[in-house]
PDB file of N, CA and C in Angstrom:
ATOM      1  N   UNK A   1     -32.424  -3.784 -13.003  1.00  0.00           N
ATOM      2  CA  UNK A   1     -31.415  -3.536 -11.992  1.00  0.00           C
ATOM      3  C   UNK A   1     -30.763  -2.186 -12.249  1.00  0.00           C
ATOM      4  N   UNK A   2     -30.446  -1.512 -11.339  1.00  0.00           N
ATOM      5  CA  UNK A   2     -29.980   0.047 -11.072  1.00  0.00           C
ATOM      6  C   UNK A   2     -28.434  -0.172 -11.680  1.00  0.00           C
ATOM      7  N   UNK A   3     -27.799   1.001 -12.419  1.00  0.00           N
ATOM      8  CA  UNK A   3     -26.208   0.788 -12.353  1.00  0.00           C
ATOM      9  C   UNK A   3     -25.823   1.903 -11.536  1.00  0.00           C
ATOM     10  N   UNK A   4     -24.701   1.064 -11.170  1.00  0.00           N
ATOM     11  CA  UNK A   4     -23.944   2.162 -10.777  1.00  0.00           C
ATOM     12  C   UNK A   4     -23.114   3.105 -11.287  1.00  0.00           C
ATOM     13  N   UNK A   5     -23.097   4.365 -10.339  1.00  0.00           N
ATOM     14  CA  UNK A   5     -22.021   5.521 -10.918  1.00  0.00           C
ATOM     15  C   UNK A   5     -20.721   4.996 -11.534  1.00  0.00           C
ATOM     16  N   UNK A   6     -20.300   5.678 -11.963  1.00  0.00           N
ATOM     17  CA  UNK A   6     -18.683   5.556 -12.786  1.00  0.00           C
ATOM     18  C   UNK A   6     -17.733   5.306 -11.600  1.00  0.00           C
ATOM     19  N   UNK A   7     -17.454   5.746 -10.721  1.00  0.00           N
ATOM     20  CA  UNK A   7     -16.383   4.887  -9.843  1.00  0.00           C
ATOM     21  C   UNK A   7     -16.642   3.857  -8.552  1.00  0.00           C
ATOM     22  N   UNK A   8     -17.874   3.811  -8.756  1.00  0.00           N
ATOM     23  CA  UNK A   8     -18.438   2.398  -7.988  1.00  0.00           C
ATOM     24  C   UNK A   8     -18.340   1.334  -9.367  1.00  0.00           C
ATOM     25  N   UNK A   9     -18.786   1.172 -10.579  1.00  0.00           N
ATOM     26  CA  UNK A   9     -18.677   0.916 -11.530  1.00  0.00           C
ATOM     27  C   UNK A   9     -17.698   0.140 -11.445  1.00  0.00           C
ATOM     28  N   UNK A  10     -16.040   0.795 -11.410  1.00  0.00           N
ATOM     29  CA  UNK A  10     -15.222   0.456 -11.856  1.00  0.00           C
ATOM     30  C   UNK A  10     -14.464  -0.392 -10.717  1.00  0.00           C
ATOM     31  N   UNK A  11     -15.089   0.314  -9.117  1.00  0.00           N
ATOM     32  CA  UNK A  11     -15.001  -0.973  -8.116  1.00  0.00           C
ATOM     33  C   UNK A  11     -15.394  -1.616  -8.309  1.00  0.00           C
ATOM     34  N   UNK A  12     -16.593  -2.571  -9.100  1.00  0.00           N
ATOM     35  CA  UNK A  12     -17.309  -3.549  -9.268  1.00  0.00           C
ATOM     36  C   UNK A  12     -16.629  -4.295 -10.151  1.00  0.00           C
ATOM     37  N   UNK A  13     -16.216  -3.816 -10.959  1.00  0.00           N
ATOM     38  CA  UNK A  13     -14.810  -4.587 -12.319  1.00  0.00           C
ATOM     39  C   UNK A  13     -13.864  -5.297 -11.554  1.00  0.00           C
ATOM     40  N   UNK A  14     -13.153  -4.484 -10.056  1.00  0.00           N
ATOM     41  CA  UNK A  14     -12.258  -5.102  -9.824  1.00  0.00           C
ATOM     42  C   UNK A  14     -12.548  -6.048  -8.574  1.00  0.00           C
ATOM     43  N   UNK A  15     -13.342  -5.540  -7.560  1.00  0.00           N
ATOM     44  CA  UNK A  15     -13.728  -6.339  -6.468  1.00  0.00           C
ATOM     45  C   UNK A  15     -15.147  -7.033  -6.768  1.00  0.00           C
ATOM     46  N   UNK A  16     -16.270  -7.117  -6.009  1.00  0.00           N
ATOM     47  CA  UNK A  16     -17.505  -7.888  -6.434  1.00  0.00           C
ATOM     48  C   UNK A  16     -18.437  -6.995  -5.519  1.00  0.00           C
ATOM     49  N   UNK A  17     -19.834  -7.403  -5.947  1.00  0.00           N
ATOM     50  CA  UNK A  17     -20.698  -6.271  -5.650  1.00  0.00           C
ATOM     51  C   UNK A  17     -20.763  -6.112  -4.419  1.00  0.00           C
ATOM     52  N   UNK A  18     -21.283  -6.544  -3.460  1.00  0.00           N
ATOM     53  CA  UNK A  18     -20.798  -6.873  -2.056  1.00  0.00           C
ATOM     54  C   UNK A  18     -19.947  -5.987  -1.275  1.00  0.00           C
ATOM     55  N   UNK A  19     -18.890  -6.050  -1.774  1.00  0.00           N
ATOM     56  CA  UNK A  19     -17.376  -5.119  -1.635  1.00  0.00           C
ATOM     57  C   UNK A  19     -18.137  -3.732  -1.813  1.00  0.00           C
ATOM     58  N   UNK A  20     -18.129  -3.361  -2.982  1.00  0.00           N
ATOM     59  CA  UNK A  20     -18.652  -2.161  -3.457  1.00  0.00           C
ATOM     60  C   UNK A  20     -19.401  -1.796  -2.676  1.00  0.00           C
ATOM     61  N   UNK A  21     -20.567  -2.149  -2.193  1.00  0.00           N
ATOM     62  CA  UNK A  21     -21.656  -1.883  -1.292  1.00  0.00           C
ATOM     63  C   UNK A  21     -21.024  -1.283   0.508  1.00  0.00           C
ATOM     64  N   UNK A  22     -20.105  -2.294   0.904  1.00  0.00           N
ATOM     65  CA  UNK A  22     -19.203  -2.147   2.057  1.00  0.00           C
ATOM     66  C   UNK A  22     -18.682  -0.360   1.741  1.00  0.00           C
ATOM     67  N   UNK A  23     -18.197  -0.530   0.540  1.00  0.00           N
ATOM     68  CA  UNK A  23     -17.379   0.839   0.066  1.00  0.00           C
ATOM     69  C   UNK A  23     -18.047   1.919   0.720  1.00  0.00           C
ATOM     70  N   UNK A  24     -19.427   1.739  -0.428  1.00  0.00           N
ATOM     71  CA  UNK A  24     -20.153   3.096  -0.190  1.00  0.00           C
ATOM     72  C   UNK A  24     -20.868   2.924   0.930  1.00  0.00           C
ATOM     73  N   UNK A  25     -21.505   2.361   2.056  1.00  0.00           N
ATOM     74  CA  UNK A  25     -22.008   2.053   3.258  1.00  0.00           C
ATOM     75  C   UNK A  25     -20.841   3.223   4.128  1.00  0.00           C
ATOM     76  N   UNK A  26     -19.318   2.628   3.753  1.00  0.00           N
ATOM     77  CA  UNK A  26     -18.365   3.269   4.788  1.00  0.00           C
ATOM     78  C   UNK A  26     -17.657   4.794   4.408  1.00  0.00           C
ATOM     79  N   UNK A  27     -17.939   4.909   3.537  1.00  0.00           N
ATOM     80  CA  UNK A  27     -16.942   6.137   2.610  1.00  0.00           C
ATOM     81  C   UNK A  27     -17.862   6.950   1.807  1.00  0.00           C
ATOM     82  N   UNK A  28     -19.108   6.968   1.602  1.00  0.00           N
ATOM     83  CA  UNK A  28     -19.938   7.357   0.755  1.00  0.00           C
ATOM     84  C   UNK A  28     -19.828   9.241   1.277  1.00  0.00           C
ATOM     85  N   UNK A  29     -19.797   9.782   0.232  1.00  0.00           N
ATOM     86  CA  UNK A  29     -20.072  11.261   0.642  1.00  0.00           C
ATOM     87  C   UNK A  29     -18.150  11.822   0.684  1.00  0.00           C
ATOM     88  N   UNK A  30     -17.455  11.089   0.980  1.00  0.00           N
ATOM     89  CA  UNK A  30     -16.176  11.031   1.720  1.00  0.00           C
ATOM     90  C   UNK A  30     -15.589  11.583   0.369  1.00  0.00           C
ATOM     91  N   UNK A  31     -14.215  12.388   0.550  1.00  0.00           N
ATOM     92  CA  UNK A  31     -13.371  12.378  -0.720  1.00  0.00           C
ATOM     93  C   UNK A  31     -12.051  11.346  -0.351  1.00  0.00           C
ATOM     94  N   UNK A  32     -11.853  10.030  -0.554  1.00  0.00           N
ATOM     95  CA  UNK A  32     -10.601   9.147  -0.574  1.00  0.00           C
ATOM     96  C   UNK A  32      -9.344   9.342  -1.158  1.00  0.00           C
ATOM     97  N   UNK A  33      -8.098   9.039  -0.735  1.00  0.00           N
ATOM     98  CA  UNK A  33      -6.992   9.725  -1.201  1.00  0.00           C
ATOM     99  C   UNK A  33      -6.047   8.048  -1.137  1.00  0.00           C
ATOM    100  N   UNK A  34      -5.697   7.762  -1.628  1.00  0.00           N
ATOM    101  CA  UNK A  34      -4.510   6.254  -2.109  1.00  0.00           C
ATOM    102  C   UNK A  34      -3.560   7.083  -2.110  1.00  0.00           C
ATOM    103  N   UNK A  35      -2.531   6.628  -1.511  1.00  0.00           N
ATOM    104  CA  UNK A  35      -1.203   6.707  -1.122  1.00  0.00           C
ATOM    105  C   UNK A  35      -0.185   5.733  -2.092  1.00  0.00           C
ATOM    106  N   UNK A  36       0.371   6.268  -2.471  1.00  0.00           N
ATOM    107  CA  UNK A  36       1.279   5.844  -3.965  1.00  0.00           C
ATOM    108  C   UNK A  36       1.720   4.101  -3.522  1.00  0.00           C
ATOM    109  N   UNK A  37       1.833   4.483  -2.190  1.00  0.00           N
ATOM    110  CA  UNK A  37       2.553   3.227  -1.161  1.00  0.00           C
ATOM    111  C   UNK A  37       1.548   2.370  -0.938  1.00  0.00           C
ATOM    112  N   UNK A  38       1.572   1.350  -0.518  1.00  0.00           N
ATOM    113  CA  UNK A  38       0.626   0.443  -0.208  1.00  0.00           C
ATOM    114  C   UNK A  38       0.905  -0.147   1.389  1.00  0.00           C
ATOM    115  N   UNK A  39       2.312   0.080   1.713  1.00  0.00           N
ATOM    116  CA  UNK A  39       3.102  -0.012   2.857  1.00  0.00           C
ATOM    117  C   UNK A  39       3.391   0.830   3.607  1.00  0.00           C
ATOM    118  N   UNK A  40       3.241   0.944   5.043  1.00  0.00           N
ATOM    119  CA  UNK A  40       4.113   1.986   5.397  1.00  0.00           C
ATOM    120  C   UNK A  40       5.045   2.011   5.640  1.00  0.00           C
ATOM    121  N   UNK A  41       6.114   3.172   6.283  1.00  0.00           N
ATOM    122  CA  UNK A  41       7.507   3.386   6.080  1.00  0.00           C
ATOM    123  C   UNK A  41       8.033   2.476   7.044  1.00  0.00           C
ATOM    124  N   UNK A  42       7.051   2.723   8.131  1.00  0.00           N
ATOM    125  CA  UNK A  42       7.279   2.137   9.413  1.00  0.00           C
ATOM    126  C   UNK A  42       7.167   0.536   9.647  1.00  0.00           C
ATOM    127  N   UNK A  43       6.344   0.237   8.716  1.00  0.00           N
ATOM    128  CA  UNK A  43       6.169  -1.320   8.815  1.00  0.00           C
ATOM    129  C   UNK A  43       7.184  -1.632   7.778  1.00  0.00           C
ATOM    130  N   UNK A  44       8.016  -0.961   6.718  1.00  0.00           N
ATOM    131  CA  UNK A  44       9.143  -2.053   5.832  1.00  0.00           C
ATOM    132  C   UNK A  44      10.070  -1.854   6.917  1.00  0.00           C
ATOM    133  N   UNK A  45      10.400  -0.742   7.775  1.00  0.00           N
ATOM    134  CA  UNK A  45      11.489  -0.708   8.254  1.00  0.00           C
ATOM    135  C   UNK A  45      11.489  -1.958   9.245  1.00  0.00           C
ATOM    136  N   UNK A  46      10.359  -2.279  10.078  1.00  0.00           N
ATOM    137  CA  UNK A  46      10.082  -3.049  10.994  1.00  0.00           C
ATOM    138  C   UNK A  46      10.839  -4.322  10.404  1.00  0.00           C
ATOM    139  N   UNK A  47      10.127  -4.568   9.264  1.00  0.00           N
ATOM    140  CA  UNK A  47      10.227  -5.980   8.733  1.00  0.00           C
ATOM    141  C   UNK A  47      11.906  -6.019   8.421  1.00  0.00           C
ATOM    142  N   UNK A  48      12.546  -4.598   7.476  1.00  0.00           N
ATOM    143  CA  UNK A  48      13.947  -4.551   7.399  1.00  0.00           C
ATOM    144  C   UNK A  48      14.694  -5.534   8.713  1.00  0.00           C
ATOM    145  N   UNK A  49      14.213  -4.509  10.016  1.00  0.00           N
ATOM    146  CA  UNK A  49      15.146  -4.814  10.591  1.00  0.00           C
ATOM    147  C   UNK A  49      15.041  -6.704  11.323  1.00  0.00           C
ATOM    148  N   UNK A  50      14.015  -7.291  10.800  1.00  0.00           N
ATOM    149  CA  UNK A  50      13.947  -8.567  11.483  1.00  0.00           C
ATOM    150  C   UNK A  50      14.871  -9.571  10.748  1.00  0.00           C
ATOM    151  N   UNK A  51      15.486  -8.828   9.851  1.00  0.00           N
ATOM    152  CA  UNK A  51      16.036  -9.411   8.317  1.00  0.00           C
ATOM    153  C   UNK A  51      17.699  -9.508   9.085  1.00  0.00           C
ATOM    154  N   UNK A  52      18.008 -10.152   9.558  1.00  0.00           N
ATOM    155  CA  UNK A  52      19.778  -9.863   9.976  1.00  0.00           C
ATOM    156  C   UNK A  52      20.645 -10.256   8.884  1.00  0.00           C
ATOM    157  N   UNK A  53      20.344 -11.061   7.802  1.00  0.00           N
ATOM    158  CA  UNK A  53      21.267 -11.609   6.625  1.00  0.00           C
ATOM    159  C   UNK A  53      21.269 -10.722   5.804  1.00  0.00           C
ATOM    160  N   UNK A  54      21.624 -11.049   4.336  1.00  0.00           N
ATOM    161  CA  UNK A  54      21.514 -10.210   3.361  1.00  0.00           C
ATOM    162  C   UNK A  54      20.345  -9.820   3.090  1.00  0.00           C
ATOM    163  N   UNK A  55      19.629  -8.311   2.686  1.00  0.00           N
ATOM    164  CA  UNK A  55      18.634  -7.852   2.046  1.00  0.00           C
ATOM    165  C   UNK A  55      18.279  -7.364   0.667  1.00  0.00           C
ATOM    166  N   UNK A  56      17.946  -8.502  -0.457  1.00  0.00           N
ATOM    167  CA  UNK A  56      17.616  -7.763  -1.846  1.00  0.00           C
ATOM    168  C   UNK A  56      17.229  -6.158  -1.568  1.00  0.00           C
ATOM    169  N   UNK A  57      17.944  -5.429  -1.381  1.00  0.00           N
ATOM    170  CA  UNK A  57      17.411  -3.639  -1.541  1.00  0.00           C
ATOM    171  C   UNK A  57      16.558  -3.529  -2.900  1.00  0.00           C
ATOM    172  N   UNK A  58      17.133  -4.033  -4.182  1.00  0.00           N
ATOM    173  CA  UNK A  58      16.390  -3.663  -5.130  1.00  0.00           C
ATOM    174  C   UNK A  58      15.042  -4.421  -5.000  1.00  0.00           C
ATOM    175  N   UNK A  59      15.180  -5.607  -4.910  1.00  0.00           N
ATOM    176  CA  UNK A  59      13.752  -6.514  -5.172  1.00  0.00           C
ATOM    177  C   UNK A  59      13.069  -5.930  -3.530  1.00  0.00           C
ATOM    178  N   UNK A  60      13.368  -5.592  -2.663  1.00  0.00           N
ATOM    179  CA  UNK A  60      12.324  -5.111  -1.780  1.00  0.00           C
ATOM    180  C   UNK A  60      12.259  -3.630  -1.792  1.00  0.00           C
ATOM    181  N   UNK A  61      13.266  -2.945  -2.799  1.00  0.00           N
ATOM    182  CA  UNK A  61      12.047  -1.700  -3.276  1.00  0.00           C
ATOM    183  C   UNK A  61      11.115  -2.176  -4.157  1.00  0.00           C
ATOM    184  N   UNK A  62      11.194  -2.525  -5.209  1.00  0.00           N
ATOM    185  CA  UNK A  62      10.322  -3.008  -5.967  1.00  0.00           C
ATOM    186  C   UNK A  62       8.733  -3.634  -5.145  1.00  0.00           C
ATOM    187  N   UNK A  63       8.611  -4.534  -4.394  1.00  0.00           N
ATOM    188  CA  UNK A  63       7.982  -4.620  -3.723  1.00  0.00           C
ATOM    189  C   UNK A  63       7.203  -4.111  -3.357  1.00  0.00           C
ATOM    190  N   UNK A  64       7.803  -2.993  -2.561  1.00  0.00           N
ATOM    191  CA  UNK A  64       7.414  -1.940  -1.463  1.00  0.00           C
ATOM    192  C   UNK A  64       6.810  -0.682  -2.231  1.00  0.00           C
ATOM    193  N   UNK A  65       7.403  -0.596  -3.371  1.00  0.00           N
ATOM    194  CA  UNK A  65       7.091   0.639  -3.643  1.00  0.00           C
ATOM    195  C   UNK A  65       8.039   1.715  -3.479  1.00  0.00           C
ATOM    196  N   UNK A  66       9.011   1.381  -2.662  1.00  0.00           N
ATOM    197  CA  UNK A  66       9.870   2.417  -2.325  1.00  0.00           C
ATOM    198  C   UNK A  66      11.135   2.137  -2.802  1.00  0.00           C
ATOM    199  N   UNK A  67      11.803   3.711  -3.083  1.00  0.00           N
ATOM    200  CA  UNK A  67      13.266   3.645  -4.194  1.00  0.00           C
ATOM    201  C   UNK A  67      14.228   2.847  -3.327  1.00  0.00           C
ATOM    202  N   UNK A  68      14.900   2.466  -3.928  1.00  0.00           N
ATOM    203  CA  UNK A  68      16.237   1.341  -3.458  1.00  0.00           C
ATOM    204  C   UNK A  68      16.886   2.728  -2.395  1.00  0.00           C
ATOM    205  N   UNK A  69      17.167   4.204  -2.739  1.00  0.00           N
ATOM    206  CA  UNK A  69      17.585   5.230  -2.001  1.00  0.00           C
ATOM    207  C   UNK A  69      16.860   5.157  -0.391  1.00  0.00           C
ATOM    208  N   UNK A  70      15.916   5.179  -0.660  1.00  0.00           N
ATOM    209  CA  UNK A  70      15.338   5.348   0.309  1.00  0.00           C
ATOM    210  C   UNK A  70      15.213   3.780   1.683  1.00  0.00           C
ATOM    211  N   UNK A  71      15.368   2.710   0.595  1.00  0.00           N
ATOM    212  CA  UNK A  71      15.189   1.455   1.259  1.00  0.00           C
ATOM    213  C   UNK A  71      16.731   1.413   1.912  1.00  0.00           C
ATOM    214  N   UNK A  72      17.674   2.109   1.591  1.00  0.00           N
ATOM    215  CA  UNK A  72      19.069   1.958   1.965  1.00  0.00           C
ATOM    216  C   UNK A  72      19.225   3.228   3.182  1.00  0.00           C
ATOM    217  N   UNK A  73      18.288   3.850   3.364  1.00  0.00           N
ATOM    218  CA  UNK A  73      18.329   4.882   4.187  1.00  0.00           C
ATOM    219  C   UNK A  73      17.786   4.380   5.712  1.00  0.00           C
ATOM    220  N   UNK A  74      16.679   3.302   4.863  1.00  0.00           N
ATOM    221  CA  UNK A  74      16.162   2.818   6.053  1.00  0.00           C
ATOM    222  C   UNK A  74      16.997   1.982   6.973  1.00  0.00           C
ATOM    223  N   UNK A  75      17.978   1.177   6.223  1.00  0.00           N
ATOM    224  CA  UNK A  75      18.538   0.045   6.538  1.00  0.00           C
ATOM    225  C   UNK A  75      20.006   0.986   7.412  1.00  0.00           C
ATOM    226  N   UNK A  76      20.178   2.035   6.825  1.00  0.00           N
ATOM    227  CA  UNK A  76      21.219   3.322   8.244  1.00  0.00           C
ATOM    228  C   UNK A  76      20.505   3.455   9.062  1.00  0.00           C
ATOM    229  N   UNK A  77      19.065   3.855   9.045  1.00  0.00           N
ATOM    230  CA  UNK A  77      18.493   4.450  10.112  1.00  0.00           C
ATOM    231  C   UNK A  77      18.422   2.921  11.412  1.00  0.00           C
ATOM    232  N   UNK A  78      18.466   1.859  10.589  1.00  0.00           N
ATOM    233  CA  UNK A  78      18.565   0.813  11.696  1.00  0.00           C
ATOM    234  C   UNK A  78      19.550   0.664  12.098  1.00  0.00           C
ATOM    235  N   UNK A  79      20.721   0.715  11.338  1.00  0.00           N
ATOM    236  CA  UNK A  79      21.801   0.516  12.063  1.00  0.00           C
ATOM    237  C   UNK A  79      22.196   1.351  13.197  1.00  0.00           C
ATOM    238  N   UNK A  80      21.960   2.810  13.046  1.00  0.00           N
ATOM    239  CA  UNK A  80      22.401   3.700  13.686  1.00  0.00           C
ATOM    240  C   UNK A  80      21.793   3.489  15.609  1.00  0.00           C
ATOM    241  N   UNK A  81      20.395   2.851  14.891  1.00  0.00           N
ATOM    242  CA  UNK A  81      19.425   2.796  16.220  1.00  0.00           C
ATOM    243  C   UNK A  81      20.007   2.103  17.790  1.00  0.00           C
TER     244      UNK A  81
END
């Protein structure tokens, strides 16, 4: 059986071969870039604002990925709206 390169490799550690295969089928040749975030800005704010009670700021930066600063910026930018 063939191995694979070093960062198909290390997709294979975390997802299953299958996956990997999908990867390079769709992205192969491609240079990929991950975004620190996993969320976007636009979808916590969304979800922020469906929240009318209290909002853990810290535990839904944590979450999110995004600084409690910024999660409190979001939560003005709704109010203001």
């Amino acid at each position: 059986m063939y191995e694979y390169n070093k960062v198909y490799q290390e997709l294979a550690e975390i997802l299953n071969e299958r996956d990997v295969e999908k990867i390079y089928k769709n992205f192969r040749g491609m240079q990929v870039n991950f975004p620190m975030r996993l969320y976007s800005r636009e979808s916590v704010k969304k979800e922020l604002a469906t929240h009318k009670g209290e909002i853990d700021i810290k535990d839904t930066a944590m979450k999110t990925g995004y600084s409690v600063y910024t999660i409190r910026r979001m939560i003005n930018e709704i109010k203001g709206e």
